[in-house]
Protein backbone atom coordinates (compact mmCIF):
# COMPACT_ATOMS: atom_id res chain seq x y z
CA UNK A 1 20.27 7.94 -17.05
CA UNK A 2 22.85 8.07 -14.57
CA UNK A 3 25.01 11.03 -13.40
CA UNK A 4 28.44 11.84 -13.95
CA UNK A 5 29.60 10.54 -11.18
CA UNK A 6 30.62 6.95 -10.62
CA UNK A 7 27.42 6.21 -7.74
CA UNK A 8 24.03 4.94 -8.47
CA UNK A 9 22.25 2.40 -10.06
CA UNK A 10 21.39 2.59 -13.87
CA UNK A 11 19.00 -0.97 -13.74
CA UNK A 12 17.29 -3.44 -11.52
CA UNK A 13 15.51 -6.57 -13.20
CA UNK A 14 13.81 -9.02 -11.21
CA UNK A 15 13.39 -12.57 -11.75
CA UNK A 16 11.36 -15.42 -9.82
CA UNK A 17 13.89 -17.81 -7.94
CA UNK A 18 12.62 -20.64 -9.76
CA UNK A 19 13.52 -18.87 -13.18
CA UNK A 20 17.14 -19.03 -12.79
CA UNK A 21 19.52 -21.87 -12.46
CA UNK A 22 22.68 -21.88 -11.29
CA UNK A 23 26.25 -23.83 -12.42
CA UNK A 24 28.53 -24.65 -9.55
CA UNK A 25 32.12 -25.41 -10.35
CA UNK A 26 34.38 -28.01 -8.31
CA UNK A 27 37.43 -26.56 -8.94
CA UNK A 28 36.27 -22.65 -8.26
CA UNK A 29 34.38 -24.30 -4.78
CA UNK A 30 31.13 -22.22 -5.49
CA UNK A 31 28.68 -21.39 -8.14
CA UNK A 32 29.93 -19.45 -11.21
CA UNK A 33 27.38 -18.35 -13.02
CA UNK A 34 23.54 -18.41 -13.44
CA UNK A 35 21.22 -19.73 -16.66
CA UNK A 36 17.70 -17.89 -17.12
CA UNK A 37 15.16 -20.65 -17.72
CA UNK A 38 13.64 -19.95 -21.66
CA UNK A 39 10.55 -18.89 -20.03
CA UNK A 40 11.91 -16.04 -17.56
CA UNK A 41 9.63 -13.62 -17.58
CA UNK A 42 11.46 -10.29 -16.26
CA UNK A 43 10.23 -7.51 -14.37
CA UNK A 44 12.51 -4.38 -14.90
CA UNK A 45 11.29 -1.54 -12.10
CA UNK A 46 11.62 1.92 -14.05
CA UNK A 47 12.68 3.83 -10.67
CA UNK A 48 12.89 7.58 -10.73
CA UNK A 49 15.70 9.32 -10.41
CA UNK A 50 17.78 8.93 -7.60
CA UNK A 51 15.03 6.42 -7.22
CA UNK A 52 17.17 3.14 -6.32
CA UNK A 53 20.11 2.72 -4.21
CA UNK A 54 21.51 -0.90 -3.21
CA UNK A 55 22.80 -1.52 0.33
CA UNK A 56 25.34 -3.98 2.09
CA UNK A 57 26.02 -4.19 5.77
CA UNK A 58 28.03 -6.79 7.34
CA UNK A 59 27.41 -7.61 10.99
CA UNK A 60 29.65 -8.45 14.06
CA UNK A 61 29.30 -12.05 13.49
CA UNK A 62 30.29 -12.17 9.52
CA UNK A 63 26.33 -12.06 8.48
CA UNK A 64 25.51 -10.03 5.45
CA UNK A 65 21.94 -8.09 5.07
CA UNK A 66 21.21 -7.10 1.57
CA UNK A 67 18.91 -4.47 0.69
CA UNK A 68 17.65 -3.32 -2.72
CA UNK A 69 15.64 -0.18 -2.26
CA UNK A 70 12.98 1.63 -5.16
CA UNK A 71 11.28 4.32 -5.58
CA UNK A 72 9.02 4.11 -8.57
CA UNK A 73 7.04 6.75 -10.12
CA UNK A 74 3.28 6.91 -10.38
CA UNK A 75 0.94 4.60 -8.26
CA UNK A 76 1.78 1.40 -9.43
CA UNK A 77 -0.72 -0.64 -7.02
CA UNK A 78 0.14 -3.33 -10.49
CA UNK A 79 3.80 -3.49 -9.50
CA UNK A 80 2.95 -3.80 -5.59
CA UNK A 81 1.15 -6.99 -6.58
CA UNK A 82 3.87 -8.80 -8.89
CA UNK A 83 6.45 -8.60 -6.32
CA UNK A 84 4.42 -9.32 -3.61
CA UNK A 85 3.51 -12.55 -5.45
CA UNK A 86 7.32 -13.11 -6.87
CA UNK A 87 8.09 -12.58 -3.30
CA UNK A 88 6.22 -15.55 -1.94
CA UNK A 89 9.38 -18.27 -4.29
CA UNK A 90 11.89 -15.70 -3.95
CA UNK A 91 13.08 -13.01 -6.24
CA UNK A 92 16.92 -12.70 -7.96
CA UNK A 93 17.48 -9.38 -9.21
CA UNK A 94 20.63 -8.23 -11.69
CA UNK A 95 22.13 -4.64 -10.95
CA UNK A 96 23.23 -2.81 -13.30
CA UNK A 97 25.17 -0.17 -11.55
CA UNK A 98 26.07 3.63 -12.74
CA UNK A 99 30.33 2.74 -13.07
CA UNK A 100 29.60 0.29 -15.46
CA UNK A 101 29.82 -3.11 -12.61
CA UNK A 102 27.07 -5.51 -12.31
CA UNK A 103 25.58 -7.81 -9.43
CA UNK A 104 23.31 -10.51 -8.83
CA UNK A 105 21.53 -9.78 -5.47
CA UNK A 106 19.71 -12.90 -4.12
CA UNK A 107 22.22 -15.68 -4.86
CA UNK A 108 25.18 -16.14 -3.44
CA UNK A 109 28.62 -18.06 -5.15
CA UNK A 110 28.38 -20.14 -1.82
CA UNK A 111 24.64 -20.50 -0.98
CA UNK A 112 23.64 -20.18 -4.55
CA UNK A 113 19.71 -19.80 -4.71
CA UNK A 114 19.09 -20.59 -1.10
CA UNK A 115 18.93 -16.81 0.17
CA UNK A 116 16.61 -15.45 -2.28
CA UNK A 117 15.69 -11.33 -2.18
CA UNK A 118 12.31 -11.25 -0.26
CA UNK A 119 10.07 -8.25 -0.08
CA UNK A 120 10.57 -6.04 3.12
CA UNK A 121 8.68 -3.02 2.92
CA UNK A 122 5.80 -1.79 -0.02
CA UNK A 123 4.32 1.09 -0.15
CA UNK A 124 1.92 2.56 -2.31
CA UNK A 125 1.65 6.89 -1.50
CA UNK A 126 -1.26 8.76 -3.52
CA UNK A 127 0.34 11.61 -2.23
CA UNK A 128 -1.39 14.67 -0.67
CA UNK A 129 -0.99 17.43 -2.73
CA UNK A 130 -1.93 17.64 -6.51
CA UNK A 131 1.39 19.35 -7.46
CA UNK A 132 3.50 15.93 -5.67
CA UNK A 133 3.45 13.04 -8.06
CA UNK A 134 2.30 9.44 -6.50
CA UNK A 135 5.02 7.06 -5.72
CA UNK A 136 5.61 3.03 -5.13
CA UNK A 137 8.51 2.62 -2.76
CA UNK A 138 9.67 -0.82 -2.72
CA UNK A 139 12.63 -2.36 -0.26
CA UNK A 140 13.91 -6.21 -1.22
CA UNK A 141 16.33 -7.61 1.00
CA UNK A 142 18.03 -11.35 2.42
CA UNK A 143 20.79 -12.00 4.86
CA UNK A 144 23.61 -14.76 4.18
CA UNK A 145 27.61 -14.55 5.30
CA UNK A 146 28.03 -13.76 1.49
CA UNK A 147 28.66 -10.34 -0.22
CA UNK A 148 27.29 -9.89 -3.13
CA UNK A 149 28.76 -10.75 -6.40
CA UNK A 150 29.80 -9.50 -9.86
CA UNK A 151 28.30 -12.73 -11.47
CA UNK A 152 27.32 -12.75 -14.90
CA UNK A 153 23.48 -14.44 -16.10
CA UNK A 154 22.90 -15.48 -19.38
């Protein structure tokens, strides 16, 4: 559910690198779109609330860092494991955002697949207390000279 206001992040779906394609125009000078393979197998993180927030900083010398941070309820050592392993080819993931946008984080128009999301930090916390619910915390990120886009994937 996301707020009333136009910030946040109302989805995040993962995909392996190898599960999506990608169609590069001439005439645009970049890749336009990307193609799910039949057998994508998606892994949509269920954050908590206020749980996921998507960051972009672009350095002094045009680079871009990406980074897709989550904080899922429960202690999902489950989900630790499947991104650690989509990690190892690469991971796309599609952003739904709160003010109605979407991204692809992972892919670039320019560098298409070849600056794939990797995982940065995991985290699994049992907590301490009984009354303080567990929690996964997950942070994805890349760097490329590429902001990221408003691409659609079928």
């Amino acid at each position: 559910m996301c707020p009333r206001n136009f910030g946040g992040i109302r989805s995040v779906v993962l995909y392996r690198l190898r599960d999506v394609t990608f169609e590069h125009s001439i005439s645009v000078g970049g890749f336009t779109r990307c193609v799910l393979a039949p057998s994508a197998t998606p892994l949509e993180v269920h954050f908590a609330d206020s749980g996921a927030r998507y960051k972009e900083h672009i350095g002094p010398e045009g680079g871009v860092e990406h980074r897709l941070e989550m904080v899922v309820g429960g202690l999902g050592v489950e989900l630790l494991g499947r991104v650690g392993a989509m990690s190892r080819g690469g991971i796309v993931a599609l952003v739904a955002l709160c003010s109605g946008g979407s991204l692809v984080v992972g892919y670039s128009p320019q560098g298409g697949g070849d600056y794939p999301l990797r995982l940065l930090e995991a985290e699994a916390d049992s907590a301490t207390k009984r009354t303080e619910r567990p929690t996964v915390r997950l942070v994805l990120g890349c760097e490329d000279g590429w902001s990221a886009t408003p691409l659609a994937c079928d």
